[in-house]
C-alpha atoms as a PDB file:
ATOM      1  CA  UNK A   1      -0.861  47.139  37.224  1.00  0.00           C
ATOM      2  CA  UNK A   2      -3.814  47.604  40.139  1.00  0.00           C
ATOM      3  CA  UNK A   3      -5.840  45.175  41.315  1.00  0.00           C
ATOM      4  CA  UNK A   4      -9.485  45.506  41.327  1.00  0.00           C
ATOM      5  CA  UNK A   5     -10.140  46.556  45.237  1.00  0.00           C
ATOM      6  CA  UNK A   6     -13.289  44.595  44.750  1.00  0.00           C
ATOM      7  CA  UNK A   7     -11.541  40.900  44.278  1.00  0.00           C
ATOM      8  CA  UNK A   8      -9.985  41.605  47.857  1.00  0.00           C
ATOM      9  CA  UNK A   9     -10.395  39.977  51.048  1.00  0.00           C
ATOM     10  CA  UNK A  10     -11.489  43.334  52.480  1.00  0.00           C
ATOM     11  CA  UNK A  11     -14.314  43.554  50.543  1.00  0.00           C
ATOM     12  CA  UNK A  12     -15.031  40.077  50.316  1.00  0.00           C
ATOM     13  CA  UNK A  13     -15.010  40.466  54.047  1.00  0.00           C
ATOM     14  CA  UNK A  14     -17.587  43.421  53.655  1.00  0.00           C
ATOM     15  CA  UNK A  15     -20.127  41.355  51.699  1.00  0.00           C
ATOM     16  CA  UNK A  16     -20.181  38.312  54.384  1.00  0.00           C
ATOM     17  CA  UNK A  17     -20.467  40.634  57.268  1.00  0.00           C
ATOM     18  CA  UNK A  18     -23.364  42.707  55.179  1.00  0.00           C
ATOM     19  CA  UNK A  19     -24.743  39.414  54.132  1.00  0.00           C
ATOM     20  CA  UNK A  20     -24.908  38.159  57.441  1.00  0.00           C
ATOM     21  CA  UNK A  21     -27.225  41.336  58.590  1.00  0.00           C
ATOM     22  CA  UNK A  22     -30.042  39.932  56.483  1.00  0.00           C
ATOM     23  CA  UNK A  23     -31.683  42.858  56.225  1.00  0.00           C
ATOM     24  CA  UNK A  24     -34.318  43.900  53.649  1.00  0.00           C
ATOM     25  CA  UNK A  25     -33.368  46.114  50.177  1.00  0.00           C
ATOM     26  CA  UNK A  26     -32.529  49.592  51.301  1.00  0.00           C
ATOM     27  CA  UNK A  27     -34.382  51.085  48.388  1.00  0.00           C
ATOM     28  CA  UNK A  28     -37.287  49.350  47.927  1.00  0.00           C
ATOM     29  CA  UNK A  29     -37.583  47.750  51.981  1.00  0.00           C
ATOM     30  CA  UNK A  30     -38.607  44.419  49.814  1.00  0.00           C
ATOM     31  CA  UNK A  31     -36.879  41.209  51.773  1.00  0.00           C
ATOM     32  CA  UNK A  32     -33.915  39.534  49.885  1.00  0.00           C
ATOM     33  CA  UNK A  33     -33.558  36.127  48.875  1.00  0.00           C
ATOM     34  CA  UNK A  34     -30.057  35.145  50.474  1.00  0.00           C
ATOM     35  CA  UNK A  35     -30.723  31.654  50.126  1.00  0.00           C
ATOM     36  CA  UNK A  36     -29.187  32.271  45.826  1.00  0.00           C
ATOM     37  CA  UNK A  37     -25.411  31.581  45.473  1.00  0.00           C
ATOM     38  CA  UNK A  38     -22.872  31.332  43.242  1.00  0.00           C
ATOM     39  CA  UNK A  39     -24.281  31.822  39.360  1.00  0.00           C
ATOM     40  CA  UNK A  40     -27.751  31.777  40.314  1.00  0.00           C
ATOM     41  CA  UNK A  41     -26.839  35.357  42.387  1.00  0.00           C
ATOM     42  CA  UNK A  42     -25.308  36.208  39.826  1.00  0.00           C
ATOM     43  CA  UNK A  43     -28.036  36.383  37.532  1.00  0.00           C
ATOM     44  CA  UNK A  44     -30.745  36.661  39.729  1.00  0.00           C
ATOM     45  CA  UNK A  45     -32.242  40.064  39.963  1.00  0.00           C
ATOM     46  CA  UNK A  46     -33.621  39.688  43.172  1.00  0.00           C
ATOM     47  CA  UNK A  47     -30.477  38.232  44.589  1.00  0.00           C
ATOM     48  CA  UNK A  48     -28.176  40.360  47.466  1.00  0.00           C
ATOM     49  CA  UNK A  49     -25.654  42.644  46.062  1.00  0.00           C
ATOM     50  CA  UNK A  50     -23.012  44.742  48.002  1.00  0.00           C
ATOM     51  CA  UNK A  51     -24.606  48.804  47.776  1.00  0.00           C
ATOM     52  CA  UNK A  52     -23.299  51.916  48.807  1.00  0.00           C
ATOM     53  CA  UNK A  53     -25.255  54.779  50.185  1.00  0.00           C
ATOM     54  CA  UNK A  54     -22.658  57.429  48.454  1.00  0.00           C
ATOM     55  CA  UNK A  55     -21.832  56.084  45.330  1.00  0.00           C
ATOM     56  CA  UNK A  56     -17.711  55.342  44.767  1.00  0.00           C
ATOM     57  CA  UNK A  57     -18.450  57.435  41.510  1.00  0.00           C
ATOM     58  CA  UNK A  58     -19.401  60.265  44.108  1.00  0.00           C
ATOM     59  CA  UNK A  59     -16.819  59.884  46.236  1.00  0.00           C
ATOM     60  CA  UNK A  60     -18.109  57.029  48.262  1.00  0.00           C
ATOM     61  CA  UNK A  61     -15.629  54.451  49.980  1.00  0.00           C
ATOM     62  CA  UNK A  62     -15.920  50.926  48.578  1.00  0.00           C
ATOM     63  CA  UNK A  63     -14.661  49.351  52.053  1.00  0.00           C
ATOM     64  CA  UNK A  64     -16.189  51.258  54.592  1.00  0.00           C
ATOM     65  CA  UNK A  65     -18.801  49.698  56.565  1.00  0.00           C
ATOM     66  CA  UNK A  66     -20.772  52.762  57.317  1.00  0.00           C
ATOM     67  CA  UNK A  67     -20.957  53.461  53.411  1.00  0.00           C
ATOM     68  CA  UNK A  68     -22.357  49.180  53.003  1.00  0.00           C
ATOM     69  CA  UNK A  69     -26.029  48.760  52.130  1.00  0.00           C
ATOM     70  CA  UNK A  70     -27.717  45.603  51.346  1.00  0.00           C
ATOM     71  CA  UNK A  71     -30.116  45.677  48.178  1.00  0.00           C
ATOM     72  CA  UNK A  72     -31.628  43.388  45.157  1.00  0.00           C
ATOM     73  CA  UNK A  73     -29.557  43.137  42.063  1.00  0.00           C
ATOM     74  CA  UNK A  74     -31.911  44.662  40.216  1.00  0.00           C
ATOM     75  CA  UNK A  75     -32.973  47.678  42.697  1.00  0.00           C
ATOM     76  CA  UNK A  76     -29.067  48.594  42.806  1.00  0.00           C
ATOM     77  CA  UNK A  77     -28.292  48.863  39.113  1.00  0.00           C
ATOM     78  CA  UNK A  78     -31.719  51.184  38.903  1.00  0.00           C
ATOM     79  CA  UNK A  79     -30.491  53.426  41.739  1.00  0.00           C
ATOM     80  CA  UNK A  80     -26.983  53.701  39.804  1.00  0.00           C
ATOM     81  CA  UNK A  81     -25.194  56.475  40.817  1.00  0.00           C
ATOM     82  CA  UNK A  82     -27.783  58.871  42.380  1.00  0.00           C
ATOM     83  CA  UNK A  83     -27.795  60.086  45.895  1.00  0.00           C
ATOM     84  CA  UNK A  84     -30.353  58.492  48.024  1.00  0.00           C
ATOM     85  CA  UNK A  85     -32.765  55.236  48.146  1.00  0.00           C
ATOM     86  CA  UNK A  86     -35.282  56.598  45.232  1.00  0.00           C
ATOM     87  CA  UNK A  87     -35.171  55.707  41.991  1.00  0.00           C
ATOM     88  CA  UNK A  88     -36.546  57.347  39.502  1.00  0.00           C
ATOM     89  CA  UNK A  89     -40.557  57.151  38.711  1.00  0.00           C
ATOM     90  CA  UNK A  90     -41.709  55.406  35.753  1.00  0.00           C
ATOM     91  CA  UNK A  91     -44.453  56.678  33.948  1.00  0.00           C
ATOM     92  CA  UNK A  92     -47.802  54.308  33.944  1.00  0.00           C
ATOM     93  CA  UNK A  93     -47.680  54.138  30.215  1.00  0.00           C
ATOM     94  CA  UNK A  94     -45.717  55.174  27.589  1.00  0.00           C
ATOM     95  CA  UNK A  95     -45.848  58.631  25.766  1.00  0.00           C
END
């Protein structure tokens, strides 16, 4: 059976050394709060997850630092698996 590549010390590794940057979302430039841990980051939409600029979907490599981007929760699973920092408009009201 494979492991998941994410419950590895390599990518564990990744996150610290990402964390560590504290640098502001990569999509929306908004700062992060890395003061949440454990369950609160977990649920907290604003809270730091691990991003990559190519998505693993699109061939992107889920332990290469060069592919690491720091972003909110919630600005990450908006992107999902499109190309680039924008995600998509939303209308100001609805149809």
């Amino acid at each position: 059976m494979a492991r998941n590549p994410r419950n590895g010390r390599r990518y564990r590794t990744l996150c610290r050394q990402q964390r560590a940057l504290g640098l502001p979302c990569w999509i929306c430039g908004h700062e992060i709060d890395y003061t949440l841990t454990g369950y609160a980051a977990q649920r907290d939409r604003w809270a730091f997850t691990l991003d990559h600029a190519t998505p693993l979907t699109r061939g992107g490599d889920l332990l290469d630092p060069a592919n690491a981007r720091s972003a909110h929760r919630r600005c990450n699973s908006q992107r999902g698996n499109r190309i680039g920092t924008a995600a998509p408009a939303r209308a100001s009201r609805k149809w």
